[in-house]
PDB file of N, CA and C in Angstrom:
ATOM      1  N   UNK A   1      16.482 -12.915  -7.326  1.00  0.00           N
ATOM      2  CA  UNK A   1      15.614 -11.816  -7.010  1.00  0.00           C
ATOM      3  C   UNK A   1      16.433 -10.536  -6.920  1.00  0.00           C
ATOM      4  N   UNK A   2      15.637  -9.402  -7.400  1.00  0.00           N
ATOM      5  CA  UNK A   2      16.440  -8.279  -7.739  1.00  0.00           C
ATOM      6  C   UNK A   2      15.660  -7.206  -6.570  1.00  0.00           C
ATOM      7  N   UNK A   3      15.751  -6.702  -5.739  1.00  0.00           N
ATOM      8  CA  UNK A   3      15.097  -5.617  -4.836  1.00  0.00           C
ATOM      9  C   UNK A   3      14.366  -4.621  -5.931  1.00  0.00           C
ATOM     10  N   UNK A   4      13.214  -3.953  -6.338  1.00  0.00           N
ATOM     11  CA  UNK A   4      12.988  -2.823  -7.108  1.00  0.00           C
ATOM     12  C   UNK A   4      13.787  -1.758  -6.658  1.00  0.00           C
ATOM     13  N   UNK A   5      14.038  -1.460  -5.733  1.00  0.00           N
ATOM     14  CA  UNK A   5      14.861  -0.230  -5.337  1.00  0.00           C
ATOM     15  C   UNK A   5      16.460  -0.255  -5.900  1.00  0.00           C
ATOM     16  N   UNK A   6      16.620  -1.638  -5.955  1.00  0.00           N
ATOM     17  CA  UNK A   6      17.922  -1.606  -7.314  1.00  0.00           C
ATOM     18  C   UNK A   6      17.579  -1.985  -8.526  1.00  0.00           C
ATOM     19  N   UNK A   7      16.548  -1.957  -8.886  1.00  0.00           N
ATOM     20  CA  UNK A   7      15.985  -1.926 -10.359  1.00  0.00           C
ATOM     21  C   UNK A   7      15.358  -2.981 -10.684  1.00  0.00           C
ATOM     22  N   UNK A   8      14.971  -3.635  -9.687  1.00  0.00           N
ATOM     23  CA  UNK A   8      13.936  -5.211  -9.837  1.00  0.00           C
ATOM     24  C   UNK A   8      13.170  -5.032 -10.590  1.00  0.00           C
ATOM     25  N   UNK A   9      12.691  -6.015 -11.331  1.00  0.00           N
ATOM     26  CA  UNK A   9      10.912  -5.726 -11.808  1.00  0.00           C
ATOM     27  C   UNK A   9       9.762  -6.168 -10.860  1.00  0.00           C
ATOM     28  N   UNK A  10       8.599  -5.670 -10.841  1.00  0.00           N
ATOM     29  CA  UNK A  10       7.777  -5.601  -9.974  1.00  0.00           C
ATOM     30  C   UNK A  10       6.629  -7.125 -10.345  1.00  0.00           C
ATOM     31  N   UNK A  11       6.990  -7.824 -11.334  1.00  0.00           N
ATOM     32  CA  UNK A  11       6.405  -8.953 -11.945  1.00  0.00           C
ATOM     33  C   UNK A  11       6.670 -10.308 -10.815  1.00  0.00           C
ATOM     34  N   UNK A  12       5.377 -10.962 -10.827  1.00  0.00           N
ATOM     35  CA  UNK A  12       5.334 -11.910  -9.737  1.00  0.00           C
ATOM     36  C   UNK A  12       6.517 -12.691  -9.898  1.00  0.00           C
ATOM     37  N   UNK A  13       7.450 -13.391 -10.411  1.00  0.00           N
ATOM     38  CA  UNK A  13       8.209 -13.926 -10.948  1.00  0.00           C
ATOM     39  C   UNK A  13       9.355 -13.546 -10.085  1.00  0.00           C
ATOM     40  N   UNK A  14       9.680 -12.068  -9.883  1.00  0.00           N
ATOM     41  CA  UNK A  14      10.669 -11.134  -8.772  1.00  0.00           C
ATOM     42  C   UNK A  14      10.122 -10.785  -7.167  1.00  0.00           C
ATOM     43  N   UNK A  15       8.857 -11.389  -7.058  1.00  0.00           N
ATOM     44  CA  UNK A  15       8.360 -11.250  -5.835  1.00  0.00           C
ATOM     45  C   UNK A  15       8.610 -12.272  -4.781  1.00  0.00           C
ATOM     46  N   UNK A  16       8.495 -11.878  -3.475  1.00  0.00           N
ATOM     47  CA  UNK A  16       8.895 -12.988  -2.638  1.00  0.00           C
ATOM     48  C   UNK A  16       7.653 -12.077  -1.240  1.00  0.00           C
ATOM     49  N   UNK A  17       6.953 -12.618  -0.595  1.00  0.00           N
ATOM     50  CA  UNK A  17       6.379 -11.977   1.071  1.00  0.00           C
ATOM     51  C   UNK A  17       6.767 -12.202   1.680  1.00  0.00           C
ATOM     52  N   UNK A  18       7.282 -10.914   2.343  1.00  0.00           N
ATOM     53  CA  UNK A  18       8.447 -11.056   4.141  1.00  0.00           C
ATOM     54  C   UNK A  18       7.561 -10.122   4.486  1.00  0.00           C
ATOM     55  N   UNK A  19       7.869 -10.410   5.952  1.00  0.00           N
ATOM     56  CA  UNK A  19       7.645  -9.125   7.095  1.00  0.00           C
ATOM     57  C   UNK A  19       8.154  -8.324   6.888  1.00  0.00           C
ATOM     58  N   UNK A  20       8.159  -6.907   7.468  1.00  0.00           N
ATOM     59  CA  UNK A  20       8.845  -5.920   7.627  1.00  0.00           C
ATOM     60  C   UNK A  20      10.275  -6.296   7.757  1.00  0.00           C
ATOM     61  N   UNK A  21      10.344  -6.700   9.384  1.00  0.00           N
ATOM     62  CA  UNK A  21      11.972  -7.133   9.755  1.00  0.00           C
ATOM     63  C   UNK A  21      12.779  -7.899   9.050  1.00  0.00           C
ATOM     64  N   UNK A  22      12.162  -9.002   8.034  1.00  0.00           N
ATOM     65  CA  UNK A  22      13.347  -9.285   7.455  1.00  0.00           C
ATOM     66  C   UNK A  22      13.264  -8.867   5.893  1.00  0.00           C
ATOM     67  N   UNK A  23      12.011  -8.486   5.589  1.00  0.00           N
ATOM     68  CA  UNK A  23      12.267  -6.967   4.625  1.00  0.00           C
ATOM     69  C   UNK A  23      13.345  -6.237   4.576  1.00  0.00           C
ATOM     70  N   UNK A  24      13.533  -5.862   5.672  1.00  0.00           N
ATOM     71  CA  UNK A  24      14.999  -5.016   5.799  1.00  0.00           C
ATOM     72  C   UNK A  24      16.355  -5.494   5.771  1.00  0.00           C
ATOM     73  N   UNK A  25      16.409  -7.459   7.038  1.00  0.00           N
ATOM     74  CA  UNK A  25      17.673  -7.491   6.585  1.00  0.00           C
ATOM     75  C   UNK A  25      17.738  -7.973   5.410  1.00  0.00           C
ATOM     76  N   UNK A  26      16.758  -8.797   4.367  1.00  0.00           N
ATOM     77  CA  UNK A  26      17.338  -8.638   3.186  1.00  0.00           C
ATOM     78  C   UNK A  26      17.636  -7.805   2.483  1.00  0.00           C
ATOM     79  N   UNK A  27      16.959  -6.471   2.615  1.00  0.00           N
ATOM     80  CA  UNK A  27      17.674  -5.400   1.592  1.00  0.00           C
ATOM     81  C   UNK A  27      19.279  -5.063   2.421  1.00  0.00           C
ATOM     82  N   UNK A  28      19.398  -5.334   3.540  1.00  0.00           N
ATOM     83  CA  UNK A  28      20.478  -5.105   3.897  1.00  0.00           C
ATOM     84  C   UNK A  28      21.933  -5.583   3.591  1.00  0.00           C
ATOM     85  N   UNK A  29      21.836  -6.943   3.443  1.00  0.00           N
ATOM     86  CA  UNK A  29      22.578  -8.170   2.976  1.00  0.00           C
ATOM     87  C   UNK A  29      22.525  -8.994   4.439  1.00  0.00           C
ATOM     88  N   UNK A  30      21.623  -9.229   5.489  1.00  0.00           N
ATOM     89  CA  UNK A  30      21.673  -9.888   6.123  1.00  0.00           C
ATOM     90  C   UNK A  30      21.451 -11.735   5.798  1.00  0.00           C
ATOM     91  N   UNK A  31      20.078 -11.447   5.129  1.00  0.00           N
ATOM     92  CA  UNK A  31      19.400 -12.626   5.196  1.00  0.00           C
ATOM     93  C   UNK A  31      19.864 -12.931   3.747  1.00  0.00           C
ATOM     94  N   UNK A  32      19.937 -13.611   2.918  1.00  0.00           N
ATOM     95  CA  UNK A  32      19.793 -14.225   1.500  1.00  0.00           C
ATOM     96  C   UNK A  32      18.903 -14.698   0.622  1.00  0.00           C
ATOM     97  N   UNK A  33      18.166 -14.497  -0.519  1.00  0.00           N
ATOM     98  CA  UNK A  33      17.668 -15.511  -0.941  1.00  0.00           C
ATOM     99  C   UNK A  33      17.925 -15.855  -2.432  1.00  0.00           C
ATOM    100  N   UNK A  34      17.629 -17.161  -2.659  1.00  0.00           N
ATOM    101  CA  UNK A  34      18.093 -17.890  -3.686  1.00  0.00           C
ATOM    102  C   UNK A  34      17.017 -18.267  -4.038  1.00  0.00           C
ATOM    103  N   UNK A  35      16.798 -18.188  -5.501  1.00  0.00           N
ATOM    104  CA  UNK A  35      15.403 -18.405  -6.214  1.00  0.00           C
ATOM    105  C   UNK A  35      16.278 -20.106  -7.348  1.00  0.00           C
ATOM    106  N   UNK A  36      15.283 -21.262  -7.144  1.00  0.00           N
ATOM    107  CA  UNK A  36      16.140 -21.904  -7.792  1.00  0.00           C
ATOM    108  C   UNK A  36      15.217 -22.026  -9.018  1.00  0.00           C
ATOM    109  N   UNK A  37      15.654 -22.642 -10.110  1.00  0.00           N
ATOM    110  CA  UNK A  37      14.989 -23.021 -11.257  1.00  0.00           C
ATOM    111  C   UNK A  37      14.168 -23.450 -11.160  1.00  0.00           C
ATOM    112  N   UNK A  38      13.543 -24.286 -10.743  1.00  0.00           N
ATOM    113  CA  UNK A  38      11.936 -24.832 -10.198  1.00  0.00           C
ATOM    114  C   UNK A  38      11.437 -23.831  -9.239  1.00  0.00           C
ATOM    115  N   UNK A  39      11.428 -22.692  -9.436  1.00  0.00           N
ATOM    116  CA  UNK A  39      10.967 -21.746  -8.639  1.00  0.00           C
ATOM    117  C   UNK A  39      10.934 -20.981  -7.249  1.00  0.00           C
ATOM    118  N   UNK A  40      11.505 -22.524  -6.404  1.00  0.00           N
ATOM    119  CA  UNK A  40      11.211 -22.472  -4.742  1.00  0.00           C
ATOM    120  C   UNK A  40      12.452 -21.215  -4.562  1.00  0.00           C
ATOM    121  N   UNK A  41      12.174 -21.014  -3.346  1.00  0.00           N
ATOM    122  CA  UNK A  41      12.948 -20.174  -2.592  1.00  0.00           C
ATOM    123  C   UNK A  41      13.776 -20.670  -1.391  1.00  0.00           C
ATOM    124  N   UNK A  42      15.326 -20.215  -1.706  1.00  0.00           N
ATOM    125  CA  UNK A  42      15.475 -20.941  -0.296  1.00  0.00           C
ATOM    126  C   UNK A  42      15.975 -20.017   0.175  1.00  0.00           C
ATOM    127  N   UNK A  43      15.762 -19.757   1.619  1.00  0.00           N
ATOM    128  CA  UNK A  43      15.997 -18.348   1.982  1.00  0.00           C
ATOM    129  C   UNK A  43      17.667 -19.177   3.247  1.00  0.00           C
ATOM    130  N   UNK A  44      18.426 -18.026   3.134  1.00  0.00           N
ATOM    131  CA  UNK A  44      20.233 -18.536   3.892  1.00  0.00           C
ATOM    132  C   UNK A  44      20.109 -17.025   4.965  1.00  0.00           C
ATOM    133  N   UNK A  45      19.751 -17.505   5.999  1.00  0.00           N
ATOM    134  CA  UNK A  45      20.171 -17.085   7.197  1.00  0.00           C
ATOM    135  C   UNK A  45      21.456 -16.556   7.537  1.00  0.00           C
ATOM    136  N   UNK A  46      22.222 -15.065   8.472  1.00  0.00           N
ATOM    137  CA  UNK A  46      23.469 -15.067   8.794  1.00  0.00           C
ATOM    138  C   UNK A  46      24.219 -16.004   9.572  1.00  0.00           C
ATOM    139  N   UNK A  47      25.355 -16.363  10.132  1.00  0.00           N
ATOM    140  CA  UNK A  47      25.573 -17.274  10.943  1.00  0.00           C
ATOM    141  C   UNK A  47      25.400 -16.693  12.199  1.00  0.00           C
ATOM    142  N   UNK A  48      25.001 -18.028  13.192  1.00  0.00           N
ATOM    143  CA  UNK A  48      25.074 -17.294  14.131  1.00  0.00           C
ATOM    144  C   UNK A  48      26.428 -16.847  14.824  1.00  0.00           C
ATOM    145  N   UNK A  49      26.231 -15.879  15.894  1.00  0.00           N
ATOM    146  CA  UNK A  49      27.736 -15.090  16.057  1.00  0.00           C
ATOM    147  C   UNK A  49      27.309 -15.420  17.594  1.00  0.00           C
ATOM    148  N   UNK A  50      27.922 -16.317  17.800  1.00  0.00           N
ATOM    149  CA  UNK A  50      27.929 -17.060  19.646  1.00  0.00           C
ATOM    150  C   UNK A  50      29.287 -15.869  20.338  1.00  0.00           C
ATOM    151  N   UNK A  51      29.531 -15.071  20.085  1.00  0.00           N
ATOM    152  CA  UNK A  51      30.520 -14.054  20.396  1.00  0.00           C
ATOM    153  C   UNK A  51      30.265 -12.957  20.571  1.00  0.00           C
ATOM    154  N   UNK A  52      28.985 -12.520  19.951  1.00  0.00           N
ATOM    155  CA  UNK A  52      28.813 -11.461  20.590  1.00  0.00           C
ATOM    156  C   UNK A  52      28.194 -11.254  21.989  1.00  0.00           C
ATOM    157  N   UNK A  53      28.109  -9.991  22.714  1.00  0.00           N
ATOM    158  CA  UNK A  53      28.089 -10.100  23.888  1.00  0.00           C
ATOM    159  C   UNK A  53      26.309 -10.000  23.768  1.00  0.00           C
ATOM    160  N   UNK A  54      25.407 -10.755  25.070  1.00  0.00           N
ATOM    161  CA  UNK A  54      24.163 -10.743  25.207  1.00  0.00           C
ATOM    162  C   UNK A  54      23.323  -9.530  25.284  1.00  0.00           C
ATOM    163  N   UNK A  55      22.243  -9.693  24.496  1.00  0.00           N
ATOM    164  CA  UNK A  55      21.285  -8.113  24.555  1.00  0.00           C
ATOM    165  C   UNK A  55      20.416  -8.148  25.255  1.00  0.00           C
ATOM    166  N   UNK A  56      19.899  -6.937  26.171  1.00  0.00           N
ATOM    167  CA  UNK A  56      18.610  -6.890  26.403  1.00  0.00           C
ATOM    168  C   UNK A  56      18.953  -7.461  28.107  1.00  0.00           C
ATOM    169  N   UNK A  57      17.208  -7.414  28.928  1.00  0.00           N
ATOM    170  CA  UNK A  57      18.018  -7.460  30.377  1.00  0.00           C
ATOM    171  C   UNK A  57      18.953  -8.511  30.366  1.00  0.00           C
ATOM    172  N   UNK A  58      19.194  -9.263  29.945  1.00  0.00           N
ATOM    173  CA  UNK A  58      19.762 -10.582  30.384  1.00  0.00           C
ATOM    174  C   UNK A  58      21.530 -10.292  30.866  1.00  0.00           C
ATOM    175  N   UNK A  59      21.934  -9.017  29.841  1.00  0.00           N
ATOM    176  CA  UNK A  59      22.956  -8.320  29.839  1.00  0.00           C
ATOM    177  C   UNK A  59      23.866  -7.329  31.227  1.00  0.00           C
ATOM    178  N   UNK A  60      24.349  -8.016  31.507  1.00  0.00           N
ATOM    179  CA  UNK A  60      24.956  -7.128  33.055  1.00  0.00           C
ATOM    180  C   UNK A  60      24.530  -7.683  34.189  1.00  0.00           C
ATOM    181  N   UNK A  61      24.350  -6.763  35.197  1.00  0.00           N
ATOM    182  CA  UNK A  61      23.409  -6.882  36.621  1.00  0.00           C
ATOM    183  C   UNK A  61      21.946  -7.123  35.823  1.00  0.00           C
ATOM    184  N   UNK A  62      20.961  -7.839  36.679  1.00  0.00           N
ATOM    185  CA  UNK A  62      19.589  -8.021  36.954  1.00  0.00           C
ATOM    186  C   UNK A  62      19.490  -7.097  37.279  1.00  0.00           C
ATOM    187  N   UNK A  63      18.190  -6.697  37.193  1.00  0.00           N
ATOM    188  CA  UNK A  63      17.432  -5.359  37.666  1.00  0.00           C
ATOM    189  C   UNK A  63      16.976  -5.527  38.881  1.00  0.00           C
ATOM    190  N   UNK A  64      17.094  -6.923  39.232  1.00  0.00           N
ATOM    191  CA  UNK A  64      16.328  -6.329  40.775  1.00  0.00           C
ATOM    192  C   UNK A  64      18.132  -5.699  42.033  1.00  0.00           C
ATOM    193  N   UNK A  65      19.200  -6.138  41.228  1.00  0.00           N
ATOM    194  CA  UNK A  65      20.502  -6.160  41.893  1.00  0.00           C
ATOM    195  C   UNK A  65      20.325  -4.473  41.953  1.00  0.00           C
ATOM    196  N   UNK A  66      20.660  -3.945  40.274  1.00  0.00           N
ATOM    197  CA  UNK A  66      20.275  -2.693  40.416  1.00  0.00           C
ATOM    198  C   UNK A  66      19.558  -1.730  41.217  1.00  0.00           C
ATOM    199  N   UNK A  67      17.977  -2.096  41.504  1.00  0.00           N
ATOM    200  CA  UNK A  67      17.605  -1.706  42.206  1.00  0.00           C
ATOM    201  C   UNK A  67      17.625  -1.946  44.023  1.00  0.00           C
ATOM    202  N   UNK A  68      18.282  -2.905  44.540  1.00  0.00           N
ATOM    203  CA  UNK A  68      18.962  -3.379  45.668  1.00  0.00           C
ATOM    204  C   UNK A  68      19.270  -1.899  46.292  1.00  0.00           C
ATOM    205  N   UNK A  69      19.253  -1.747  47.630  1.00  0.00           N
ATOM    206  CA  UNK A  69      20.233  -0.304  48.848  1.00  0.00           C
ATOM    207  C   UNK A  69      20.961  -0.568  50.120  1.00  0.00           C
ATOM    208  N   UNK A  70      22.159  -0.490  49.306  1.00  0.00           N
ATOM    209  CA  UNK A  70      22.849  -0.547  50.845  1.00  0.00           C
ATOM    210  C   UNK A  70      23.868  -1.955  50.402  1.00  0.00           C
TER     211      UNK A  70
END
């Protein structure tokens, strides 16, 4: 599969339906996909990265610590 925005053709054959979000990381080079000769798609995930540090509240102090006085 070729993205149209790098010169894909727009013919069902070059098409694949994603969401938005991984709309993007595939144009990004996150996600992968592989179109095989019998047609299927197999789509290759990044690895996961057990190293990076945690997002979102779970990250740091709790919020109720934060909000704690005294």
């Amino acid at each position: 599969m070729v993205p149209w925005i790098r010169g894909g053709p727009t013919n069902p054959d070059n098409l694949v339906l994603l969401c938005s979000r991984h709309h993007v990381q595939v144009l990004e080079g996150r996600w992968q996909l592989l179109v095989h000769p019998d047609g299927h798609v197999e789509v290759i995930r990044p690895p996961l990265d057990f190293a990076a540090p945690p997002r979102g509240p779970a990250a740091g102090k709790v919020a109720w610590e934060l909000g704690r006085k005294g």
